[in-house]
Protein backbone atom coordinates (compact mmCIF):
# COMPACT_ATOMS: atom_id res chain seq x y z
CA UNK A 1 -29.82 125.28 -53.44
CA UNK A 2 -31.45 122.70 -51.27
CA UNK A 3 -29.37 120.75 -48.85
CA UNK A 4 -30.61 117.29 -47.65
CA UNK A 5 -28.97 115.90 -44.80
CA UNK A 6 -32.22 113.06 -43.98
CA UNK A 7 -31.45 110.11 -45.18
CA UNK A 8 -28.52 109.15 -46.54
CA UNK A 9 -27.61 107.92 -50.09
CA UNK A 10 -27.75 104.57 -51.07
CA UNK A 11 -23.57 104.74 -52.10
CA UNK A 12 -23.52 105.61 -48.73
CA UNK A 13 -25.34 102.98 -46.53
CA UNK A 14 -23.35 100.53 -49.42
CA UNK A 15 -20.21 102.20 -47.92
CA UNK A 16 -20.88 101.96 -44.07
CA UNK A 17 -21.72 98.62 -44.57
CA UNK A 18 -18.22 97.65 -46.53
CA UNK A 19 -16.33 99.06 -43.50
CA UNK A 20 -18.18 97.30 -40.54
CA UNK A 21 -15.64 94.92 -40.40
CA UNK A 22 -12.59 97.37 -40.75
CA UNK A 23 -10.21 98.17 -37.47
CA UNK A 24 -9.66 101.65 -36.94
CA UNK A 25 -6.46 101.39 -38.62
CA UNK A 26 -8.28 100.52 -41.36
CA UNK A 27 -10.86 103.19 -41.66
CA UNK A 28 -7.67 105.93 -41.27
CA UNK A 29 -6.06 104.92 -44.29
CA UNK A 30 -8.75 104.24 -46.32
CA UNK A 31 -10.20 108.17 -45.44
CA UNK A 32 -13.20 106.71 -43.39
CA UNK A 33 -11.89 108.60 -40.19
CA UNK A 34 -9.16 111.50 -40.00
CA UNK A 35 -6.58 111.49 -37.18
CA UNK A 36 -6.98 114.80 -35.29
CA UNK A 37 -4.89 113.58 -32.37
CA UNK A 38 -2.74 116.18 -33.01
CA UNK A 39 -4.72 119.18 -32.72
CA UNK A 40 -6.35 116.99 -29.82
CA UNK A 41 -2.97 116.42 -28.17
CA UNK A 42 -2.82 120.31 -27.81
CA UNK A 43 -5.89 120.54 -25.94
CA UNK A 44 -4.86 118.23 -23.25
CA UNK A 45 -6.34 114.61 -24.89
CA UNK A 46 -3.89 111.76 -23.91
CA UNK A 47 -5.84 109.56 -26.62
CA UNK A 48 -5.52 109.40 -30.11
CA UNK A 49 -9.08 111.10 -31.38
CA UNK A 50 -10.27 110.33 -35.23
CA UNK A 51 -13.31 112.31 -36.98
CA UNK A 52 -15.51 110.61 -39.50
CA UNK A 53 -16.02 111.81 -43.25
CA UNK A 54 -18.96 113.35 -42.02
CA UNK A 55 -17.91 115.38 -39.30
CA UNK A 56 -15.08 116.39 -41.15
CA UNK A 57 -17.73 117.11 -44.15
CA UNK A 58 -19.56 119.62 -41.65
CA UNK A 59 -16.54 120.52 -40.00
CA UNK A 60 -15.38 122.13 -43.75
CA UNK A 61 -19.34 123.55 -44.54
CA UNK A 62 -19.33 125.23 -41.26
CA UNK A 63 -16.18 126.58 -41.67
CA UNK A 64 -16.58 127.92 -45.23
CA UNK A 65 -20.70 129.27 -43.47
CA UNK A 66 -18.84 131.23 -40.92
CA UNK A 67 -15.88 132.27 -43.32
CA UNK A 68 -13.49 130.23 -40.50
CA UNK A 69 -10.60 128.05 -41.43
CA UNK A 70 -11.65 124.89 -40.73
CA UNK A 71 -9.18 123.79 -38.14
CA UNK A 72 -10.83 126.95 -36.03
CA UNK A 73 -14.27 124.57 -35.91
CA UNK A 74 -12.44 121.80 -35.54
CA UNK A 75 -10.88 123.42 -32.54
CA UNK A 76 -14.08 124.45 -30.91
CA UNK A 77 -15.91 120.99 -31.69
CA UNK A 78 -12.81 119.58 -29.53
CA UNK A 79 -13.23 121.70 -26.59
CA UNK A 80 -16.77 120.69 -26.58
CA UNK A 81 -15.49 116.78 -27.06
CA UNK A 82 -12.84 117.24 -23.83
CA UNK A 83 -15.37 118.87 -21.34
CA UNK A 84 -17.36 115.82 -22.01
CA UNK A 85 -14.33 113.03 -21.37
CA UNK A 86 -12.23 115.09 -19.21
CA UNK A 87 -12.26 113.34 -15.56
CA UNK A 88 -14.08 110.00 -17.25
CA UNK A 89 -12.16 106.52 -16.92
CA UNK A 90 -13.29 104.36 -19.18
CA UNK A 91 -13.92 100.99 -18.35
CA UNK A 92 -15.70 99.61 -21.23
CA UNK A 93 -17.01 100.76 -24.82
CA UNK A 94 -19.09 103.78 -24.63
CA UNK A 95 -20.80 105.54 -26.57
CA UNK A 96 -21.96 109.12 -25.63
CA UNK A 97 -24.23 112.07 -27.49
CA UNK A 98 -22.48 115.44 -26.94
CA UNK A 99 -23.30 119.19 -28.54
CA UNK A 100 -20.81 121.48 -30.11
CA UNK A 101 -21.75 125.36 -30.65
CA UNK A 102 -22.11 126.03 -33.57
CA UNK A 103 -22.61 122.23 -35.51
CA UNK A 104 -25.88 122.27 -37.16
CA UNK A 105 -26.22 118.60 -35.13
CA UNK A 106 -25.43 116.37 -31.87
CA UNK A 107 -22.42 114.42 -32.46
CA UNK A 108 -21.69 111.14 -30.66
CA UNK A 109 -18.23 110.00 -29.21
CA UNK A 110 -17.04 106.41 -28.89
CA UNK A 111 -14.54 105.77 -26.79
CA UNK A 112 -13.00 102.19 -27.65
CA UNK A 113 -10.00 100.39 -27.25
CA UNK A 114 -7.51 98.78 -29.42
CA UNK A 115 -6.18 95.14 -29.02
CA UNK A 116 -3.36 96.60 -27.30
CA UNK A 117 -6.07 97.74 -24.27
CA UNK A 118 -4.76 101.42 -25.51
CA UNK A 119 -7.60 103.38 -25.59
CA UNK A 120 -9.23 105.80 -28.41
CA UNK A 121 -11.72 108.56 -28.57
CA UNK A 122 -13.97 108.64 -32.38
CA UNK A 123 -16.62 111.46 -33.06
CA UNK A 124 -19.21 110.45 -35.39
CA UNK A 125 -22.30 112.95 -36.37
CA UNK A 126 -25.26 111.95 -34.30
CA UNK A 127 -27.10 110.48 -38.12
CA UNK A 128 -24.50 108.81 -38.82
CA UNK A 129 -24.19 104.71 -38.40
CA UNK A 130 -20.49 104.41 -37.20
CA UNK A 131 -18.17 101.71 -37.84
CA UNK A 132 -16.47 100.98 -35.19
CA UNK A 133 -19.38 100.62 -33.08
């Protein structure tokens, strides 16, 4: 079996484009990101951190690759995610490419904030057009 992960799908360049105009809030409950602030929260994140279908997609093929339980990659690709933001102040939007052992791919993080000025951290995969963005 032949995996593809070049260009994406026409359903799903239709999809990204439906949910540029989404908030965050949005893209949560409608599956387009996944709250992992918890697991974050344990790490030592003091922002709420979402994952995109896709990372969560790789997150799960990784997982099932290295006979891990996904919240064990998860777990690593968040330790990769704090030494990058740990220290930072944020003072605007940003954007920045990071690596994570083991993902097959960079991975961006977006750090954004809310119309409360509360900020928020969002992984994307690095292929992947994000919304919020």
């Amino acid at each position: 079996m032949s995996l593809d992960f070049g260009q994406p799908a026409q359903g799903d360049v239709v999809r990204r484009a439906l949910v540029r105009g989404f908030t965050r809030s949005d893209l949560l409950f409608l599956g387009e990101l996944r709250d992992v602030t918890p697991a974050a929260a344990r790490l030592g994140f003091l922002a709420p951190v979402a994952a995109s279908q896709a990372v969560q997609q790789d997150t799960y093929r990784l997982a099932d690759l290295l006979r891990l339980h996904p919240a064990q990659v998860m777990r690593k690709m968040l330790l990769s995610l704090f030494a990058v933001v740990s220290g930072r102040e944020f003072t605007q939007d940003e954007t920045q490419v990071f690596t994570s052992p083991g993902y097959g791919s960079d991975l961006l993080v977006h750090a954004g904030c809310d119309q409360d000025e509360q900020w928020y951290l969002t992984v994307y995969a690095a292929g992947e057009d994000p919304a919020l963005i």
